[in-house]
Protein backbone atom coordinates (compact mmCIF):
# COMPACT_ATOMS: atom_id res chain seq x y z
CA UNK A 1 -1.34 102.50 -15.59
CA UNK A 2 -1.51 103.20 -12.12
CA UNK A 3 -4.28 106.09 -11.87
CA UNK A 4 -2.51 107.78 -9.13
CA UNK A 5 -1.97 111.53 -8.85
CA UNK A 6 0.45 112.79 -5.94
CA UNK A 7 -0.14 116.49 -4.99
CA UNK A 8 1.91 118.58 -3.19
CA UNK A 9 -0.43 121.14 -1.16
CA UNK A 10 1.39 124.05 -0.59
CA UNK A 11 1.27 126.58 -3.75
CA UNK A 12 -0.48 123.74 -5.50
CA UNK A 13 -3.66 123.52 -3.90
CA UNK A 14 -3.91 126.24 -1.83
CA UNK A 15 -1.55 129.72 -1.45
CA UNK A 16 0.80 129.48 1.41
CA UNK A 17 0.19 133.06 3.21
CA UNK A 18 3.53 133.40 6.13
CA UNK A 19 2.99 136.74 5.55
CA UNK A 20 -0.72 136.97 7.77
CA UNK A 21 0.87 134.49 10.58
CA UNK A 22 3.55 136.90 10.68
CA UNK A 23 1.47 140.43 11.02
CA UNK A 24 -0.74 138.20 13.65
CA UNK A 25 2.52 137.57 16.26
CA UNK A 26 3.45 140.54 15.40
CA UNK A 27 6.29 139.94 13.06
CA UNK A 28 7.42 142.11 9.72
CA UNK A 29 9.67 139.31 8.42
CA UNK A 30 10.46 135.60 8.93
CA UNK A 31 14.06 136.51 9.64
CA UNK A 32 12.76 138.67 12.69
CA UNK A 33 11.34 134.66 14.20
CA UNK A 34 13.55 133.45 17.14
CA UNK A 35 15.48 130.63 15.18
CA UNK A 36 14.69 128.03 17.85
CA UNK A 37 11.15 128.64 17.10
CA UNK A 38 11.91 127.67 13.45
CA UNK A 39 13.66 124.76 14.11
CA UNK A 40 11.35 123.73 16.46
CA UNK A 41 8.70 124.26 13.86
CA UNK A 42 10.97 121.93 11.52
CA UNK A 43 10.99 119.16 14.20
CA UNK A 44 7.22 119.53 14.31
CA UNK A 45 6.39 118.88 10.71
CA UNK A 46 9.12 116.14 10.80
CA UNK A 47 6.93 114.70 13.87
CA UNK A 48 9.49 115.12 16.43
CA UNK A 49 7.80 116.92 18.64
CA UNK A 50 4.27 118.01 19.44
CA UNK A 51 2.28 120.38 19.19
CA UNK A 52 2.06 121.33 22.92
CA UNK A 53 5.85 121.05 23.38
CA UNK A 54 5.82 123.39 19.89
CA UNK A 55 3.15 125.48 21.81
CA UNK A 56 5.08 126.16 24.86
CA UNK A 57 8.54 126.52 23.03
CA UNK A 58 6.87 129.67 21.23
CA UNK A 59 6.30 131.09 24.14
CA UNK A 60 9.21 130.44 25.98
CA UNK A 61 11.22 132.06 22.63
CA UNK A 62 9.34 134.67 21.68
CA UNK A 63 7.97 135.73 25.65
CA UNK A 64 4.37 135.49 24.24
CA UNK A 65 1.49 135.43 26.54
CA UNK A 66 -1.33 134.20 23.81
CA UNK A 67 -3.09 131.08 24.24
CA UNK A 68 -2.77 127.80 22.85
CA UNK A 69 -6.45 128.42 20.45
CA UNK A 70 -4.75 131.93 19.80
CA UNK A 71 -1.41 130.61 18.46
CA UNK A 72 -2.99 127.56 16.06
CA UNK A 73 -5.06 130.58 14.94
CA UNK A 74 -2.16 132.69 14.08
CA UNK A 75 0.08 129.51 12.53
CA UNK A 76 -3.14 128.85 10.18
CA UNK A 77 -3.17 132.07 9.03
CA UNK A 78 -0.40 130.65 6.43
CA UNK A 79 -2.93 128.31 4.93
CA UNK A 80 -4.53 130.35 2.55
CA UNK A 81 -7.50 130.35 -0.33
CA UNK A 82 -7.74 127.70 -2.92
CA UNK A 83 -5.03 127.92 -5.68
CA UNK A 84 -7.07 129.58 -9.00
CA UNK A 85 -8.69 126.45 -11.01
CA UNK A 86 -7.02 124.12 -9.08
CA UNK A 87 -10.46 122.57 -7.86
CA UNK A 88 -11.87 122.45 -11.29
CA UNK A 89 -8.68 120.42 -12.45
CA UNK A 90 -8.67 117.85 -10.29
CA UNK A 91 -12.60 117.22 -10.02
CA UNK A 92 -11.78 116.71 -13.48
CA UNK A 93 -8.85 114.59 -12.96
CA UNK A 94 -11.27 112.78 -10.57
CA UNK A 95 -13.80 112.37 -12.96
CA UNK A 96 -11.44 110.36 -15.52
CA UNK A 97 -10.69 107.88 -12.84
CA UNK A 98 -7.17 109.60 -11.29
CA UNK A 99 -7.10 109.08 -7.63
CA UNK A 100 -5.81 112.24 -5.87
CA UNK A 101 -3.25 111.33 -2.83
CA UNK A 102 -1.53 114.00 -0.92
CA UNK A 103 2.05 114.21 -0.83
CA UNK A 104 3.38 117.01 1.56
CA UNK A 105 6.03 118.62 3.98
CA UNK A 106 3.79 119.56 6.46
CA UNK A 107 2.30 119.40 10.56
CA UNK A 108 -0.86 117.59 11.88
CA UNK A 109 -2.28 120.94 13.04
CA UNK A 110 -2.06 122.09 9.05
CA UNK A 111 -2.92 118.95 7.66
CA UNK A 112 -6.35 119.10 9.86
CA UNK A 113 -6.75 123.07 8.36
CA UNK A 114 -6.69 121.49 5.00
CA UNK A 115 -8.83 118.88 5.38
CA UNK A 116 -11.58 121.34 6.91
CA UNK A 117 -11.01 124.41 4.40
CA UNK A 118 -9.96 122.56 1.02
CA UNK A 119 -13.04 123.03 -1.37
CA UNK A 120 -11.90 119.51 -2.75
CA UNK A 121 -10.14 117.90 -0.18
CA UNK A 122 -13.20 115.01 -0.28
CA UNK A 123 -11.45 114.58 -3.71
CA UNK A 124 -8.25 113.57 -2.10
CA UNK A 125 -8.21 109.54 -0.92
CA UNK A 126 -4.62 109.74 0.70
CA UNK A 127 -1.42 110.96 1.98
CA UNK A 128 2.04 110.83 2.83
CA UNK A 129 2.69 113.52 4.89
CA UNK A 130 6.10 114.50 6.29
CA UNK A 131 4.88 114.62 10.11
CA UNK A 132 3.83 111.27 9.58
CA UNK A 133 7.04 109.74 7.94
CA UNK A 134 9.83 111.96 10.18
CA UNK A 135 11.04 113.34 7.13
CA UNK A 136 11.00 115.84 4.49
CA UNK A 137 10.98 116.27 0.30
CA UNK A 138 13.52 115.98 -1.30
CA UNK A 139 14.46 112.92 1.39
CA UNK A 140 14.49 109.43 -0.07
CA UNK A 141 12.35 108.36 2.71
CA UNK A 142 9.11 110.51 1.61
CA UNK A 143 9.67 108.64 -2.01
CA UNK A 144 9.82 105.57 -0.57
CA UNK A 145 6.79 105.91 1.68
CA UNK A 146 4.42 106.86 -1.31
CA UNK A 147 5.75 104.39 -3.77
CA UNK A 148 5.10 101.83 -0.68
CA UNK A 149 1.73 103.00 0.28
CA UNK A 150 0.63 103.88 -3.53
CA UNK A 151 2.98 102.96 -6.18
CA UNK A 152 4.40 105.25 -8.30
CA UNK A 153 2.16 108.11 -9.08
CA UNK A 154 1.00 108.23 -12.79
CA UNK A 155 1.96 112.32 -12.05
CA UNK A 156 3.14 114.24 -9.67
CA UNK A 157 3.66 118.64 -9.06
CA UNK A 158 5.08 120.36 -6.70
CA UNK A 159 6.23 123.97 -6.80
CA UNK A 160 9.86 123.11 -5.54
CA UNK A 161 11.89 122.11 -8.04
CA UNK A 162 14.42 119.74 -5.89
CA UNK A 163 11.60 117.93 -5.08
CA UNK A 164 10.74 117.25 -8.63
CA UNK A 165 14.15 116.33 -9.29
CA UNK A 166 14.37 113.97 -6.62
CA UNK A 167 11.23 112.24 -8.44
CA UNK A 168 12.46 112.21 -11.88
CA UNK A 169 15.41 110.16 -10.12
CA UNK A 170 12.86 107.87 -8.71
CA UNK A 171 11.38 107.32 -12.37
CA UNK A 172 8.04 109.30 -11.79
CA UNK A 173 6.48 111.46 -14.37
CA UNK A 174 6.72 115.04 -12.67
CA UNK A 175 6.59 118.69 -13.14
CA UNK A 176 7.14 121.83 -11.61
CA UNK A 177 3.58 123.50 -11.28
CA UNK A 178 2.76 126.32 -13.28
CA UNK A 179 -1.17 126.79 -12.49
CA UNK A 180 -4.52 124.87 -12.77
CA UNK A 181 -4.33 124.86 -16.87
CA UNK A 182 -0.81 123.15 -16.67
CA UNK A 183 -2.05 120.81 -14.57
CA UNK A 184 -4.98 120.12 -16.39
CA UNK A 185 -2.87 119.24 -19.79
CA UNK A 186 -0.74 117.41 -18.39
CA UNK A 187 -3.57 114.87 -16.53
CA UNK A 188 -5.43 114.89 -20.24
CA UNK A 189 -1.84 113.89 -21.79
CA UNK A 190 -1.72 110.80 -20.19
């Protein structure tokens, strides 16, 4: 069996928290955003464009005069604390011999914010990121990367289900995920 885990970060491993980014640049609700800022945000995490162009879009949109340190501040805010157990679960999982590889729709600039704030990302040997591969889950080409970098994960959760489904289609063993415990049962099932 191939002792591969594929995690999903956001709502897995740690809470996903738009709502402080937005009270930071001064938002109430994501539908108040300029939508070129959000699809310029999309482009970003699909690696089509950088982070200074990203920078300088916002403020050209939105009229903002913060700085460049101010607004990574601000978009980071949305990374938020460790999901409940979650660390626990997988230093087990680690301890059994699963190898942890992330698996995510996500930027560099929040990649790096996990990597520095994740109480287990040491855990985690890998990943297929979407900034890296210039697409997105539920896209084929995410799939394809992992299974070509990895194999097919032993298990994989994610807290979308069309991303799950896409898996299933692929032949891997996933799940929607429900919490730490779920997890947990599911790694000591196989």
């Amino acid at each position: 069996m191939n002792k591969i885990i594929a995690l999903d970060i956001g709502n897995v491993c740690v809470t996903l928290r738009h709502d402080r980014a937005l009270a930071f640049l001064g938002y109430k609700v994501i539908e108040d955003v300029p939508e070129e800022f959000l699809q310029a945000t999309e482009m970003m995490e699909r690696g089509f464009m950088t982070e200074d162009d990203w920078l300088n879009l916002f403020r050209k949109s939105t009229g903002s005069t913060l700085k460049d340190d101010e607004l990574r501040h601000a978009w980071n805010l949305i990374i938020g604390e460790n999901i409940n157990g979650m660390a626990d679960a997988v230093k087990k999982a680690a301890s059994k011999g699963f190898r942890m590889i992330f698996f995510s729709d996500t930027s560099e600039l929040h990649s790096m914010r996990i990597y520095r704030t994740l109480s287990f990302a040491h855990l985690v040997s890998g990943a297929i990121f979407s900034f890296e591969e210039g697409a997105k889950k539920p896209e084929s080409r995410m799939y394809e990367a992992f299974e070509g970098k990895y194999g097919k994960p032993c298990y994989y959760t994610d807290d979308m289900p069309q991303n799950i489904e896409a898996a299933i289609k692929r032949g891997w063993n996933a799940m929607i995920f429900k919490g730490a415990d779920d997890f947990s049962m599911a790694i000591d099932s196989l």
